[in-house]
Protein backbone atom coordinates (compact mmCIF):
# COMPACT_ATOMS: atom_id res chain seq x y z
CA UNK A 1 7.16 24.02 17.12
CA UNK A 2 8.42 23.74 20.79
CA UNK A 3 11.09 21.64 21.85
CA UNK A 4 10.18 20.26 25.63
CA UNK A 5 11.79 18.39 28.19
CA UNK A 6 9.69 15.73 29.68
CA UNK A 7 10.10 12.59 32.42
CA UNK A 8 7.95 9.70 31.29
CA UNK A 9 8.36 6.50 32.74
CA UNK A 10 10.21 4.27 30.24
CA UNK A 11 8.08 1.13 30.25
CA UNK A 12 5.03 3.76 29.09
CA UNK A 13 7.06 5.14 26.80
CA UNK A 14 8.18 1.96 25.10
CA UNK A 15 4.74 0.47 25.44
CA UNK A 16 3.30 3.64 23.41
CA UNK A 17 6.39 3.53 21.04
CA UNK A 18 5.68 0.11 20.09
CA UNK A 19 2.04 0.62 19.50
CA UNK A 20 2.77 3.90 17.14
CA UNK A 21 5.38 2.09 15.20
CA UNK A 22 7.18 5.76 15.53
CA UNK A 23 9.62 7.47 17.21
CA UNK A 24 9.72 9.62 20.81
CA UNK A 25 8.02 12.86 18.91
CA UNK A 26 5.80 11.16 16.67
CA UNK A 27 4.19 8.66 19.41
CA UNK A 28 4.21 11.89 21.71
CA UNK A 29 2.15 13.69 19.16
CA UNK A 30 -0.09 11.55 18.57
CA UNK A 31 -0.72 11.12 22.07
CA UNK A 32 -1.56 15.08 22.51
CA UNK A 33 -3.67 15.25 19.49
CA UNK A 34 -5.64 12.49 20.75
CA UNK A 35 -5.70 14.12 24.40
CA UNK A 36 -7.05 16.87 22.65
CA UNK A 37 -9.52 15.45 20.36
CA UNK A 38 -11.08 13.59 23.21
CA UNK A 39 -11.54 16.55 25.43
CA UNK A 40 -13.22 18.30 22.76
CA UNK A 41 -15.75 15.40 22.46
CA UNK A 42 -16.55 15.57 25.89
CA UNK A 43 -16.61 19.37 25.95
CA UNK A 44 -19.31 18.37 22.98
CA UNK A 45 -20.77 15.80 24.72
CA UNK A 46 -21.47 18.08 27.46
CA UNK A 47 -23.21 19.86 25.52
CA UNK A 48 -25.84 17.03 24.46
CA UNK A 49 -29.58 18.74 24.81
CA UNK A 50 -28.43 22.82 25.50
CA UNK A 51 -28.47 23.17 21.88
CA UNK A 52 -31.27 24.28 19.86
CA UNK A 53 -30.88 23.61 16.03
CA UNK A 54 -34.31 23.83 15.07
CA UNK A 55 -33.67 28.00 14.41
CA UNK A 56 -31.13 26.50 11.50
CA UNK A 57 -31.88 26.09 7.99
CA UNK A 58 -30.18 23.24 7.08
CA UNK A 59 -30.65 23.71 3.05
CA UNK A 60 -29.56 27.83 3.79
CA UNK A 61 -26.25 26.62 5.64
CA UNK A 62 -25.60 24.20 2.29
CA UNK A 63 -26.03 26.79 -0.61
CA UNK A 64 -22.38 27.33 -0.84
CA UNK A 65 -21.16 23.88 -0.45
CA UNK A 66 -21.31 21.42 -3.94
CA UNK A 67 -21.50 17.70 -2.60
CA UNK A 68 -20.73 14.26 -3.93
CA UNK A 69 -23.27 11.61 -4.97
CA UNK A 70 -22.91 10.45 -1.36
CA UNK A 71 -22.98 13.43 0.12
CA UNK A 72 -19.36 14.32 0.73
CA UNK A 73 -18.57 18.27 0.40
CA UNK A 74 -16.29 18.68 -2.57
């Protein structure tokens, strides 16, 4: 963990507060994980086309993985 010092305007801060149903860390970590998640996806997104999958054996990557009737890992 860090401990951090930040100056957020207080009408965001109560606005995203509210939403979360949390407190000052909680709604602020949410609010990084989701920072982060989405700039993954776009880093992913990005990447749309560049990769070529069809050198992959699909059935070869699963051999060590046991799924569910639907097709959940287990």
């Amino acid at each position: 963990m860090r401990k951090i010092t930040a100056f957020v305007p207080v009408d965001l801060m109560e606005r995203a507060q509210s939403l979360s149903g949390e407190g000052v860390t909680e709604t602020l970590r949410r609010a990084l994980e989701r920072y982060a998640v989405s700039e993954w996806s776009r880093q992913m997104l990005d990447l749309q086309g560049r990769v070529d999958f069809s050198d992959f054996d699909l059935d070869a990557l699963r051999e060590d993985r046991e799924f569910d009737a639907v097709g959940n890992v287990v």
